[in-house]
Protein backbone atom coordinates (compact mmCIF):
# COMPACT_ATOMS: atom_id res chain seq x y z
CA UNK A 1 -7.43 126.59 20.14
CA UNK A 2 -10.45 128.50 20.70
CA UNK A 3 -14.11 127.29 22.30
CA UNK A 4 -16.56 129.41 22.01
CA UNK A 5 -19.73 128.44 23.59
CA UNK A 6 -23.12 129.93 25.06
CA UNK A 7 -21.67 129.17 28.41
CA UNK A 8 -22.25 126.52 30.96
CA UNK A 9 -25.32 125.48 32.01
CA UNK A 10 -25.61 126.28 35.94
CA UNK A 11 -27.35 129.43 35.23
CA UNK A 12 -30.23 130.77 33.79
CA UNK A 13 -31.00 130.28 30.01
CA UNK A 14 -31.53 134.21 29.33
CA UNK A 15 -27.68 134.23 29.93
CA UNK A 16 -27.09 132.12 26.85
CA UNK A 17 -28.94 135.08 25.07
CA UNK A 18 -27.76 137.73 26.51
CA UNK A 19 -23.86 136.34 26.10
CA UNK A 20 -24.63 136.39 22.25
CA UNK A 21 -26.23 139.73 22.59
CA UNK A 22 -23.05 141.00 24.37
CA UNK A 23 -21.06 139.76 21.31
CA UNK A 24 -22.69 141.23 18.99
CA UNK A 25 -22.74 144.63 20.93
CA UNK A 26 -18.88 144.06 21.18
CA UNK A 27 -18.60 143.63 17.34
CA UNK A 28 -20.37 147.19 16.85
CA UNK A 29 -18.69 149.17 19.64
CA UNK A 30 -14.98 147.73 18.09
CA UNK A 31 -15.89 148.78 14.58
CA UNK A 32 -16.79 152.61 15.79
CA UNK A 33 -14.45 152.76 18.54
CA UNK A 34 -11.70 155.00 16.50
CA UNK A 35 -14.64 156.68 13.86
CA UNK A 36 -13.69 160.70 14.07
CA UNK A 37 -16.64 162.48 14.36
CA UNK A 38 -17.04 163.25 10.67
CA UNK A 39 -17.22 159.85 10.12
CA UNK A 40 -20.72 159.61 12.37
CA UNK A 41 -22.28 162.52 11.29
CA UNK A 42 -21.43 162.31 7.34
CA UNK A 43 -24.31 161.96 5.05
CA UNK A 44 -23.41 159.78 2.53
CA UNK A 45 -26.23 159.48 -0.57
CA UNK A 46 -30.01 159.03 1.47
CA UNK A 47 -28.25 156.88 3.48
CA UNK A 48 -28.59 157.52 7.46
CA UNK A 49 -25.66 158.63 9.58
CA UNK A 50 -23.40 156.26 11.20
CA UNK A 51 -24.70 157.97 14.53
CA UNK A 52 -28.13 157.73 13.37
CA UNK A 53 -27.64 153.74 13.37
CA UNK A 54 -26.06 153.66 16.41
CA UNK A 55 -29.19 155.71 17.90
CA UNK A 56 -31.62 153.42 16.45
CA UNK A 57 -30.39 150.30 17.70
CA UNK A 58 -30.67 152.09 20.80
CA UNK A 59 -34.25 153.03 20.43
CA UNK A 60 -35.61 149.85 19.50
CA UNK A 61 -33.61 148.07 22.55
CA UNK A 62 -35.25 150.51 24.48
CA UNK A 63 -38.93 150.37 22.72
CA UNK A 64 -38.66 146.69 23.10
CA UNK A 65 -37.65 146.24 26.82
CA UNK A 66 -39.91 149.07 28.11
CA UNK A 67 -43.28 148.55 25.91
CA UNK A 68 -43.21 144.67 25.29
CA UNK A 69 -41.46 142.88 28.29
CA UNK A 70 -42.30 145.53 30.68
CA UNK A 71 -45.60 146.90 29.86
CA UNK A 72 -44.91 150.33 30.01
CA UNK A 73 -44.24 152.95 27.53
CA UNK A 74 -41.13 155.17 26.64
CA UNK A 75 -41.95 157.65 28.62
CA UNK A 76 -41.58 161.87 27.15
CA UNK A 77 -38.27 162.20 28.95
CA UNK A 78 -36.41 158.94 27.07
CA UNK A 79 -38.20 160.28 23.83
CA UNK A 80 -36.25 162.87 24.39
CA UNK A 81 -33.03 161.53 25.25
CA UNK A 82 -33.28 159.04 22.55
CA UNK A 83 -34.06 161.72 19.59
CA UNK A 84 -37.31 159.53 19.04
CA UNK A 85 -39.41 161.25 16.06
CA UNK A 86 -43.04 161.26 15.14
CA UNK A 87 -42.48 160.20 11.37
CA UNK A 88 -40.75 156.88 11.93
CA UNK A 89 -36.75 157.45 10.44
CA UNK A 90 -33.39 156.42 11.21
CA UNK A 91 -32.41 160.10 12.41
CA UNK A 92 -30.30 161.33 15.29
CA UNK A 93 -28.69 165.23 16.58
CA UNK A 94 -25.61 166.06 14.17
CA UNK A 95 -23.98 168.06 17.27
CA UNK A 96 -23.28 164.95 19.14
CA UNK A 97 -19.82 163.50 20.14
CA UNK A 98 -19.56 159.48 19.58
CA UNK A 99 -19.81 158.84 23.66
CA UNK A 100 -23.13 160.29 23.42
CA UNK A 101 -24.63 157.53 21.33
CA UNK A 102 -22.50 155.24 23.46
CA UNK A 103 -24.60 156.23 26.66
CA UNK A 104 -27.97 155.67 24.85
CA UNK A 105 -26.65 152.38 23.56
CA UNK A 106 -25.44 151.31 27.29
CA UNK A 107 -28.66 152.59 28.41
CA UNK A 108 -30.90 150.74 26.69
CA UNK A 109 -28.64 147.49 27.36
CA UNK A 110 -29.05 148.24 31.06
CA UNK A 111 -32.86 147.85 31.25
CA UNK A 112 -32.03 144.69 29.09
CA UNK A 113 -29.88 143.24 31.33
CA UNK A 114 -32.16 144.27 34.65
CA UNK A 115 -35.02 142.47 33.19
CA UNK A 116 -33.55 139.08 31.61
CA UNK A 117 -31.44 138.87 35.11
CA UNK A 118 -34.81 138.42 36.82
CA UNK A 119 -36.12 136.19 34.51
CA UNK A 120 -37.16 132.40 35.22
CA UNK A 121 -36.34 130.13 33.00
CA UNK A 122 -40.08 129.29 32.14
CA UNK A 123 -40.88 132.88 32.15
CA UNK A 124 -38.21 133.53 29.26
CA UNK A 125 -39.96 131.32 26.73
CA UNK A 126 -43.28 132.09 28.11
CA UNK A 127 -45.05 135.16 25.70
CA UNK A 128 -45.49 137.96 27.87
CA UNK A 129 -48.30 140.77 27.44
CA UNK A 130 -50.56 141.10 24.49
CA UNK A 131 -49.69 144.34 22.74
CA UNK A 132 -51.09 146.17 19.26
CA UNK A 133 -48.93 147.06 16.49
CA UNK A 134 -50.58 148.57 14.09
CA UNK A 135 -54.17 147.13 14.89
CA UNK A 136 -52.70 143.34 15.42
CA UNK A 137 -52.79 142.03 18.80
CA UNK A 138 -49.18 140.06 18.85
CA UNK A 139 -47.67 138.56 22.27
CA UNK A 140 -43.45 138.14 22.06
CA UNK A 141 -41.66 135.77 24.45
CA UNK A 142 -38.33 137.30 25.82
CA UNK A 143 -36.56 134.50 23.98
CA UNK A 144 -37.54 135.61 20.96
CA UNK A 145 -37.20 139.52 22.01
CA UNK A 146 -33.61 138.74 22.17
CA UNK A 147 -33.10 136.73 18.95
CA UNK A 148 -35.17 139.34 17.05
CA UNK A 149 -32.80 142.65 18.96
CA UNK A 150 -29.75 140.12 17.64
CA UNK A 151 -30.44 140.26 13.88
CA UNK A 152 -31.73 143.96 14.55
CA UNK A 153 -28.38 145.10 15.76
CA UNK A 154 -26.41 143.05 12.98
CA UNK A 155 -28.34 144.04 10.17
CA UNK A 156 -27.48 147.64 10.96
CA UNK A 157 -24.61 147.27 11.93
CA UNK A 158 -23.67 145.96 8.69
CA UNK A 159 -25.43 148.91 7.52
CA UNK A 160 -23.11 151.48 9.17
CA UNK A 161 -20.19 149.76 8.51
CA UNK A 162 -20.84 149.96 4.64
CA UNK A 163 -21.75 153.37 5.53
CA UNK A 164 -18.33 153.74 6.90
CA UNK A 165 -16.43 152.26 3.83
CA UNK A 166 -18.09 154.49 1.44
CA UNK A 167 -17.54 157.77 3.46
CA UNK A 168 -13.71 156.80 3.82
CA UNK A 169 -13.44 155.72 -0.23
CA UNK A 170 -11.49 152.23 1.10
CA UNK A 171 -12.84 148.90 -1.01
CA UNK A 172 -12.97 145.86 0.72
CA UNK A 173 -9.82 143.65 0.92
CA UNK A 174 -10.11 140.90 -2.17
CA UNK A 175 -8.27 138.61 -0.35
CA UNK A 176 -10.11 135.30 -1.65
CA UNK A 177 -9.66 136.67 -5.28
CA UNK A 178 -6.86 136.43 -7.14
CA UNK A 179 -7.92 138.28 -10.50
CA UNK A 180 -6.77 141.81 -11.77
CA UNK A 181 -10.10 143.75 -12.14
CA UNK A 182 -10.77 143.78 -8.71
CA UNK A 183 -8.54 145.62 -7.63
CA UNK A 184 -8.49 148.85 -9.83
């Protein structure tokens, strides 16, 4: 049998959150851990890359853990590094090998980690800093932060995977269905 749980409950509660964040970063790295690197770079449709995903979960991790928990910006160097573009696209370098976008993904995840690891466990549902998104003043408590980088990673990652199964012409296995038509 198999328990899955949060974890027990002699540490902090940011580990609860970051254990599910680590799960779902474990779900993306296994479904591009074999991807040649056609696979990340091919343009299917208007569609972003498979890389370009993979970058952009990376850029928002690091957006979010550098200009809302820690009040500081991304600074010129890390725009950089992370391909970060003035018009606001999923984008990233076609010349890159898949352990590139690796590194910015375990990048990012490092400042995560540094900050939650510090965190009390009042200060992690406490809203932190005001900042202004496009003229709204919001404040975001690190609990949310890393619900909100949760569904953010998932719901691209569920992007680049059907990204994936178009650019290798495979259909989903119709398991549950037992009925001819779906499987022409």
């Amino acid at each position: 049998m198999i328990e899955k749980t949060l974890g027990n409950y002699d540490v902090h509660d940011s580990s609860h959150g970051l254990q599910a964040l680590k799960e779902t970063r474990e779900k993306l790295l296994s479904m591009v851990s074999d991807i040649e690197f056609q696979e990340l770079h091919y343009g299917y449709s208007s569609f972003p890359t498979v890389g370009a995903y993979l970058l952009h979960i990376a850029q928002i991790e690091l957006w979010w853990v550098k200009n809302v928990l820690m009040g500081e910006s991304v600074t010129e160097e890390e725009k950089e590094r992370y391909y970060f573009q003035e018009a606001q696209v999923i984008a990233a370098p076609d010349d890159k090998e898949l352990s590139w976008f690796l590194a910015r993904l375990a990048e990012a995840r490092d400042y995560i980690r540094a900050y939650f690891n510090q965190l009390s466990d009042v200060e992690y549902r406490k809203p932190g800093p005001e900042i202004t998104i496009n003229g709204e003043t919001l404040r975001y408590s690190p609990e949310w932060i890393i619900s909100h980088l949760i569904d953010h990673e998932a719901y691209h990652r569920g992007q680049a995977a059907m990204v994936l199964k178009m650019v290798s012409g495979q259909r989903e296995a119709w398991e549950h269905f037992n009925t001819p038509y779906l499987s022409l």
